[in-house]
C-alpha atoms as a PDB file:
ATOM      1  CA  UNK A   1      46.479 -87.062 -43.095  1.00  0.00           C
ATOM      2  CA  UNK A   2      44.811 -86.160 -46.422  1.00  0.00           C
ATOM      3  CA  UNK A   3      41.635 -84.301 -46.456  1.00  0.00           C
ATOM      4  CA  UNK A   4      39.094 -86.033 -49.219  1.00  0.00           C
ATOM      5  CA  UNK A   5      38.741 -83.177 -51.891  1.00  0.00           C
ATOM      6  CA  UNK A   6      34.706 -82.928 -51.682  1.00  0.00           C
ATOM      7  CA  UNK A   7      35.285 -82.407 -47.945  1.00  0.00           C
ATOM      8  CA  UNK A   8      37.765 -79.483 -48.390  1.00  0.00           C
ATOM      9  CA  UNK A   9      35.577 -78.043 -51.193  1.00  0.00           C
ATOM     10  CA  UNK A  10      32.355 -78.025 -49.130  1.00  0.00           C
ATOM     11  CA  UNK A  11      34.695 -76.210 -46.060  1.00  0.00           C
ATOM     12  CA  UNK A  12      35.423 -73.678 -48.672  1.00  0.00           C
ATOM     13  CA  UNK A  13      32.148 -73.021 -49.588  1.00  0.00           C
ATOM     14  CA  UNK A  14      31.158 -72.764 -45.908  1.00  0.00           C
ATOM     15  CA  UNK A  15      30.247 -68.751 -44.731  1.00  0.00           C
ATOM     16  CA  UNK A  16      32.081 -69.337 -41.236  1.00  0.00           C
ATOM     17  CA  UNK A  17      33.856 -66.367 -39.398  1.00  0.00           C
ATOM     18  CA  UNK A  18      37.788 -66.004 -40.053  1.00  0.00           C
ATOM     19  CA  UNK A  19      39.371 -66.131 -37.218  1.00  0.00           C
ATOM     20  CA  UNK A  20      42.264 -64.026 -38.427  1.00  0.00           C
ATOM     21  CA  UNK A  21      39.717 -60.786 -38.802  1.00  0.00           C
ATOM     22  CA  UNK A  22      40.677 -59.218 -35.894  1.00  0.00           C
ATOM     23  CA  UNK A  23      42.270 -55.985 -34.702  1.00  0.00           C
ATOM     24  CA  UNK A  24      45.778 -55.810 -35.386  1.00  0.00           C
ATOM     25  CA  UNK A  25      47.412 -56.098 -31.485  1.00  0.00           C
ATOM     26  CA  UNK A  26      49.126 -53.149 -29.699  1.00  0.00           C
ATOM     27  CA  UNK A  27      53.509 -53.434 -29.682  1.00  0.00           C
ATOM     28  CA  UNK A  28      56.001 -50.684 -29.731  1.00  0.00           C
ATOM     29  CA  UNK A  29      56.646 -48.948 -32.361  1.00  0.00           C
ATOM     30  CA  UNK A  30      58.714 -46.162 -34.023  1.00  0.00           C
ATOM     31  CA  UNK A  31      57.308 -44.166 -36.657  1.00  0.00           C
ATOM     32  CA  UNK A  32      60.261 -41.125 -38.376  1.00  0.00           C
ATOM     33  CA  UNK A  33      59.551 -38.021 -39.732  1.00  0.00           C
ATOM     34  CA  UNK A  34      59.457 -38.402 -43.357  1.00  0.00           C
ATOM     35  CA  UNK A  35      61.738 -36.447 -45.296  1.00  0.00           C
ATOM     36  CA  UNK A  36      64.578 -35.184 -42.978  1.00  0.00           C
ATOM     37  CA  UNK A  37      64.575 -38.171 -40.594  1.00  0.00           C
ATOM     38  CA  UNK A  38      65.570 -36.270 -37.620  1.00  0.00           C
ATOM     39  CA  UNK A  39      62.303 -36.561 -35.357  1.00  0.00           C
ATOM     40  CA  UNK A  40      60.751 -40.097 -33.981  1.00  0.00           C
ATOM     41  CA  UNK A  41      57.455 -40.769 -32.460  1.00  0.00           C
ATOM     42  CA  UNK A  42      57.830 -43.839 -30.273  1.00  0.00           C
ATOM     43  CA  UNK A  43      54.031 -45.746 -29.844  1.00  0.00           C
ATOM     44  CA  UNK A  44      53.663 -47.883 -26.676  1.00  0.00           C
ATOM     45  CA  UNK A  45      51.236 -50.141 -26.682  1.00  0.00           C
ATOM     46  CA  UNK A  46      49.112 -50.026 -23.092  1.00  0.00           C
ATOM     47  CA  UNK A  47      49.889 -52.698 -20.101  1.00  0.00           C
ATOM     48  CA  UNK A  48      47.482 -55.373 -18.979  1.00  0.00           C
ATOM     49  CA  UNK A  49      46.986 -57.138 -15.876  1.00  0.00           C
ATOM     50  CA  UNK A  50      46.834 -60.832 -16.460  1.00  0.00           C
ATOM     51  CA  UNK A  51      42.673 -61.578 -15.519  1.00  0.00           C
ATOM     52  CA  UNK A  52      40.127 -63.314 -16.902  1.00  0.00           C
ATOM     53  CA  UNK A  53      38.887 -59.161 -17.608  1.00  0.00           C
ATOM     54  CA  UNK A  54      41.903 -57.568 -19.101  1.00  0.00           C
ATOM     55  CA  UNK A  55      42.384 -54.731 -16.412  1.00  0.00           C
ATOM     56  CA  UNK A  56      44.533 -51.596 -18.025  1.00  0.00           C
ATOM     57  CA  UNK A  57      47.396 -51.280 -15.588  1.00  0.00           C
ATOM     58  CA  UNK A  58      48.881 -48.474 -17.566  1.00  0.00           C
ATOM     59  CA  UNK A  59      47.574 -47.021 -20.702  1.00  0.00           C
ATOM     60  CA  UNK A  60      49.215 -46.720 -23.926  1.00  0.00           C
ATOM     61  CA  UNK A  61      51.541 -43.559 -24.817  1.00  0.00           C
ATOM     62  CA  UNK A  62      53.572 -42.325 -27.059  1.00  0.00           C
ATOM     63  CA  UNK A  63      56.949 -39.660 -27.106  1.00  0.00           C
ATOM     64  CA  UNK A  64      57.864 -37.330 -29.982  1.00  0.00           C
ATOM     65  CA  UNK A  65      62.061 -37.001 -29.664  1.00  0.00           C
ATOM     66  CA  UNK A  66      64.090 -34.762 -31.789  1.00  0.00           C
ATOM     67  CA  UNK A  67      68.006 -35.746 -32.600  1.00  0.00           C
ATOM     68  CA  UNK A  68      70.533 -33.247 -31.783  1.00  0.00           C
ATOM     69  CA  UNK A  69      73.585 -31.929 -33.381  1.00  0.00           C
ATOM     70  CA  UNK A  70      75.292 -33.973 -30.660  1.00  0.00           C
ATOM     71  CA  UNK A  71      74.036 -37.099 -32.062  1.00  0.00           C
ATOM     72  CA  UNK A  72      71.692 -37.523 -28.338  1.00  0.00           C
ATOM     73  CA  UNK A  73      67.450 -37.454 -28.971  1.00  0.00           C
ATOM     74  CA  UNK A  74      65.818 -34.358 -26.697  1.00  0.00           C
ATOM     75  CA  UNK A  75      62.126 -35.383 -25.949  1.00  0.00           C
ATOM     76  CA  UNK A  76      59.482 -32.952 -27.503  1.00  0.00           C
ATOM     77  CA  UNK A  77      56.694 -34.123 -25.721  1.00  0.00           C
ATOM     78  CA  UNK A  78      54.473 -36.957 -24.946  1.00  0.00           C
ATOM     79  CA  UNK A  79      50.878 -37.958 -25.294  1.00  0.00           C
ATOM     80  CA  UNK A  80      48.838 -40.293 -23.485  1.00  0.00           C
ATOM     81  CA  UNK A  81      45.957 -42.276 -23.386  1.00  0.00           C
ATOM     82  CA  UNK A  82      45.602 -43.508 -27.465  1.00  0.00           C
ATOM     83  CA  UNK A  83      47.079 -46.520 -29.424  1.00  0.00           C
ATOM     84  CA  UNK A  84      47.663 -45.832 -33.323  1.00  0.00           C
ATOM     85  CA  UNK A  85      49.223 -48.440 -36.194  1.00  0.00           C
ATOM     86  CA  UNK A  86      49.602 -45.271 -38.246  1.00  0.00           C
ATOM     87  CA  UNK A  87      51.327 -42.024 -37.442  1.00  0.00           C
ATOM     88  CA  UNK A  88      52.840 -39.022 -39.518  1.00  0.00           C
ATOM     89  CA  UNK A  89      55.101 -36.753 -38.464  1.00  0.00           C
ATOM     90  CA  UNK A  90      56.118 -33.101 -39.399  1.00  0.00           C
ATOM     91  CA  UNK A  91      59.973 -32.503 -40.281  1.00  0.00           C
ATOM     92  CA  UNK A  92      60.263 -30.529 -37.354  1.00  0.00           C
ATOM     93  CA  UNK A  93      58.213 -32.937 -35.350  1.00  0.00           C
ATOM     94  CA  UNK A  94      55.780 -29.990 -34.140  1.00  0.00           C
ATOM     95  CA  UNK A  95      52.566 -31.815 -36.029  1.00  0.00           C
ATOM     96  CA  UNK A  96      51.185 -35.102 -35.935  1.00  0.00           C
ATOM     97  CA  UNK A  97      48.841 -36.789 -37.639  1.00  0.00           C
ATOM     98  CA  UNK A  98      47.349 -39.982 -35.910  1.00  0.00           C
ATOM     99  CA  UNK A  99      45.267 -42.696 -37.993  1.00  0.00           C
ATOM    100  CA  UNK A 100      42.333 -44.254 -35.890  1.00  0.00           C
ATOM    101  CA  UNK A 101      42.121 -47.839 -35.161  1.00  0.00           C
ATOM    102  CA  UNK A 102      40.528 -50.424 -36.941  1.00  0.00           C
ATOM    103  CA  UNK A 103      36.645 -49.413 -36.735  1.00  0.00           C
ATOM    104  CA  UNK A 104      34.601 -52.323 -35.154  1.00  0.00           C
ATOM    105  CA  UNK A 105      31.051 -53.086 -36.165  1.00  0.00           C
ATOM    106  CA  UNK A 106      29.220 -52.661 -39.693  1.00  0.00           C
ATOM    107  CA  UNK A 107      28.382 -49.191 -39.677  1.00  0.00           C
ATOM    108  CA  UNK A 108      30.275 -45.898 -40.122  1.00  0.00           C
ATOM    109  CA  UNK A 109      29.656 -43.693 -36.278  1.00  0.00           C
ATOM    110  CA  UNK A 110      30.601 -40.378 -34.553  1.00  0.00           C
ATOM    111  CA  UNK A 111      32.131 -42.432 -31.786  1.00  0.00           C
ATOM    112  CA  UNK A 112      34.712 -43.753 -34.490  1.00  0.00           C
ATOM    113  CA  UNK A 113      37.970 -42.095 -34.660  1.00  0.00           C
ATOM    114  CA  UNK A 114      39.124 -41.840 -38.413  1.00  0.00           C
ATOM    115  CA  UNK A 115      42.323 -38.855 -37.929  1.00  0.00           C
ATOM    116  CA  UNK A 116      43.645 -36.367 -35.171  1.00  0.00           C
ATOM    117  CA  UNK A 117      45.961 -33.619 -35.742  1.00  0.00           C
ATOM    118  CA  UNK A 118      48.091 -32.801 -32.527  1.00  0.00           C
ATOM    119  CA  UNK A 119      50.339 -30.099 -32.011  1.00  0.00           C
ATOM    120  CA  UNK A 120      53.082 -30.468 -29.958  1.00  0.00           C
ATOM    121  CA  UNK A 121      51.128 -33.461 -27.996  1.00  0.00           C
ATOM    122  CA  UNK A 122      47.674 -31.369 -28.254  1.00  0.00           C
ATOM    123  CA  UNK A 123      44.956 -32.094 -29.963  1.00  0.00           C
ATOM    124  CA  UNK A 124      44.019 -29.341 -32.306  1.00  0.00           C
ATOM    125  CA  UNK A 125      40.983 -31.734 -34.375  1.00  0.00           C
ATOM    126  CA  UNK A 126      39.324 -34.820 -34.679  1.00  0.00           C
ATOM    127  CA  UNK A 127      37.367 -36.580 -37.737  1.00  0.00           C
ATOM    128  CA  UNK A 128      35.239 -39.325 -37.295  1.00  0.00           C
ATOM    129  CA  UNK A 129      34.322 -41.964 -39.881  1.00  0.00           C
ATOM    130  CA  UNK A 130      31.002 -40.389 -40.530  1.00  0.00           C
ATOM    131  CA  UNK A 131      32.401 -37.077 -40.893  1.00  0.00           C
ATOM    132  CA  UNK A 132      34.533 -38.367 -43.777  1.00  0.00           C
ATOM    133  CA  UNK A 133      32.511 -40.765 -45.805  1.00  0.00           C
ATOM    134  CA  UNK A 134      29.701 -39.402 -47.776  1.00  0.00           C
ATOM    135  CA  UNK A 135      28.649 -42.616 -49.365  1.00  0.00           C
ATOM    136  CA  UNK A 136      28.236 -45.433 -46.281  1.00  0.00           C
ATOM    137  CA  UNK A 137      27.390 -48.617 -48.836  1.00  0.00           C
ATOM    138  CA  UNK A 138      31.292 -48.043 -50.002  1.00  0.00           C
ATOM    139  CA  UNK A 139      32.571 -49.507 -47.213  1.00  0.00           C
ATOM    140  CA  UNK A 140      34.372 -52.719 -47.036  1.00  0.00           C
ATOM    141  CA  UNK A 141      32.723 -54.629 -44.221  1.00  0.00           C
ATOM    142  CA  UNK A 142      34.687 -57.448 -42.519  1.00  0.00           C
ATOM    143  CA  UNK A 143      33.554 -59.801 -39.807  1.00  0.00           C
ATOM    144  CA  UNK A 144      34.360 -57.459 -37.075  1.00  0.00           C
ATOM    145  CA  UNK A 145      34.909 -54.148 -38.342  1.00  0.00           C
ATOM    146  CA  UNK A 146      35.249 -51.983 -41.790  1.00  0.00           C
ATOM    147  CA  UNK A 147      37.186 -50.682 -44.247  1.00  0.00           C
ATOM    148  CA  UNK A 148      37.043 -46.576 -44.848  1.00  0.00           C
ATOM    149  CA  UNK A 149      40.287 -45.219 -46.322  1.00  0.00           C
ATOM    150  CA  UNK A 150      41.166 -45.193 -50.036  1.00  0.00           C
ATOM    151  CA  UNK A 151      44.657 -45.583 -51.363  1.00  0.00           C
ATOM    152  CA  UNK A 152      46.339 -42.695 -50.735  1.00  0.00           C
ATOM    153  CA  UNK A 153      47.177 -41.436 -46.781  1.00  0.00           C
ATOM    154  CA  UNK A 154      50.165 -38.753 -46.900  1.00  0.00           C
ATOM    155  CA  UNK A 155      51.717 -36.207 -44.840  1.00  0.00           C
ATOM    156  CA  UNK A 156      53.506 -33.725 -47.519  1.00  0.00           C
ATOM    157  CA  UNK A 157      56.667 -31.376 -46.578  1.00  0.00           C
ATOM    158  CA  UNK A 158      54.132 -28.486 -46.800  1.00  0.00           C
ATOM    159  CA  UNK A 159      52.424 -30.050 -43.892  1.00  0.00           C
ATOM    160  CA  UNK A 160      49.439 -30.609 -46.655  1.00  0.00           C
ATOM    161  CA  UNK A 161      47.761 -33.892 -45.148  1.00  0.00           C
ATOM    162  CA  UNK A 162      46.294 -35.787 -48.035  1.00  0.00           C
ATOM    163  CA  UNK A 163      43.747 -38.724 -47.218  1.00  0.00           C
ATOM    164  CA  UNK A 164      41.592 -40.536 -49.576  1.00  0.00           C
ATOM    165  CA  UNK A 165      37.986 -42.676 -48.475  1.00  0.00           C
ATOM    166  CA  UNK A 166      36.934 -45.643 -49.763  1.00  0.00           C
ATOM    167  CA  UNK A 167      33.892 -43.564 -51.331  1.00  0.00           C
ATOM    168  CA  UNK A 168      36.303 -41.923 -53.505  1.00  0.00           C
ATOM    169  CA  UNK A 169      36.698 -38.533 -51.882  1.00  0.00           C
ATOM    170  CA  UNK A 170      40.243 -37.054 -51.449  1.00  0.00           C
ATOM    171  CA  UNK A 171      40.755 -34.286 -48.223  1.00  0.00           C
ATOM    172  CA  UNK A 172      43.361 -32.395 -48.082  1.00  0.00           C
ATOM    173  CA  UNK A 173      43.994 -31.286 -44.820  1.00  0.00           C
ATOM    174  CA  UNK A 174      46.207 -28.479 -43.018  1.00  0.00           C
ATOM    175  CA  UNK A 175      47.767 -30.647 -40.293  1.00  0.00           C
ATOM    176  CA  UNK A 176      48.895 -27.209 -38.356  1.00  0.00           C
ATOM    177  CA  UNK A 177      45.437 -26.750 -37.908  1.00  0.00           C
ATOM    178  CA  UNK A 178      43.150 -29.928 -38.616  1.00  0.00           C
ATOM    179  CA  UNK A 179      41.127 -28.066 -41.246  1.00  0.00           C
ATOM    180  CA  UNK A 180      39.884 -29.013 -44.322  1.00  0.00           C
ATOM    181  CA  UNK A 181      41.806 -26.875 -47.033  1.00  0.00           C
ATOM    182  CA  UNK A 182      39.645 -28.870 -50.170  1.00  0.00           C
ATOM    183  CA  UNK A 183      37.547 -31.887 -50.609  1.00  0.00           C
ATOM    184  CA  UNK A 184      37.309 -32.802 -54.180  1.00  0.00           C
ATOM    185  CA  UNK A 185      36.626 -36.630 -56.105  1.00  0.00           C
ATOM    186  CA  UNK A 186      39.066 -39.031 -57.286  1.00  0.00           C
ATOM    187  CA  UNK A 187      39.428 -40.462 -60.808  1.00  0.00           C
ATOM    188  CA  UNK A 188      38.746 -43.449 -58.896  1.00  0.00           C
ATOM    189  CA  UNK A 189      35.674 -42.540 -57.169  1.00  0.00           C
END
């Protein structure tokens, strides 16, 4: 069937919701220590009972293993209760550094999780989108939630966590300890 060409222009010009704007869905994942490759974080999305309500039957987890001279994976630790698309792991596996998820609504808020630092499955501290972005009108705003980070979102051998916002401010973090070492501008910002 061929759409008429004024009628596909005028849908294009329409302001309608896209569909496809939605949180990216939970699955299993496996995110590897960057440079020596010899720790894994396994993400597990959480279990849902089949209702009309979407009932948590188990929430989501994850499990840091280390591989062995032996060639077998010894389990580090585990954490529980949190979903994340985005993790980074220390060589030795000790320190992780978990993105947030996709923030929902138009505004930056406390109640928004931007990045944790855990050690050895604790949390040590936690960032929230307002605690990050100086400049809220920077934001990229979506149909259902919005954009904070800038381009750059890196977990150095140092354990030197570097994360840029969209307002063109560059942290560097400690990830042994969650602190701020330096906040400084980008070129870009």
């Amino acid at each position: 069937m061929k759409i008429p060409l004024v009628t596909l222009l005028v849908l294009m010009t329409l302001n309608l919701p896209i569909l496809a704007d939605r949180p990216a869905g939970e699955r299993p994942r496996i995110f590897v220590s960057e440079y020596w490759k010899t720790v894994t974080f396994s993400m597990m999305p959480g279990r849902y009972a089949y209702t009309p309500n979407r009932v948590m039957v188990s929430p989501p987890y994850g499990v840091a293993h280390r591989l062995q001279p032996d060639g077998s994976m010894k389990e580090i630790y585990r954490v529980s209760g949190w979903y994340s698309h985005q993790v980074f792991l220390s060589m030795d596996g000790r320190y992780l550094v978990r993105m947030g998820p996709w923030s929902p609504g138009r505004e930056l808020s406390k109640d928004h999780v931007a990045v944790q630092f855990y050690k050895d499955g604790k949390l040590l501290k936690s960032y929230s989108t307002i605690d990050l972005v100086k400049d809220p009108k920077k934001i990229e705003l979506t149909v259902n939630h919005y954009f904070w980070r800038g381009p750059k979102c890196k977990l150095e051998t140092d354990n030197k966590f570097i994360l840029d916002t969209i307002d063109g401010l560059r942290y560097v973090f400690d990830a042994t300890s969650g602190e701020v070492i330096s906040k400084e501008k980008t070129k870009s910002g």
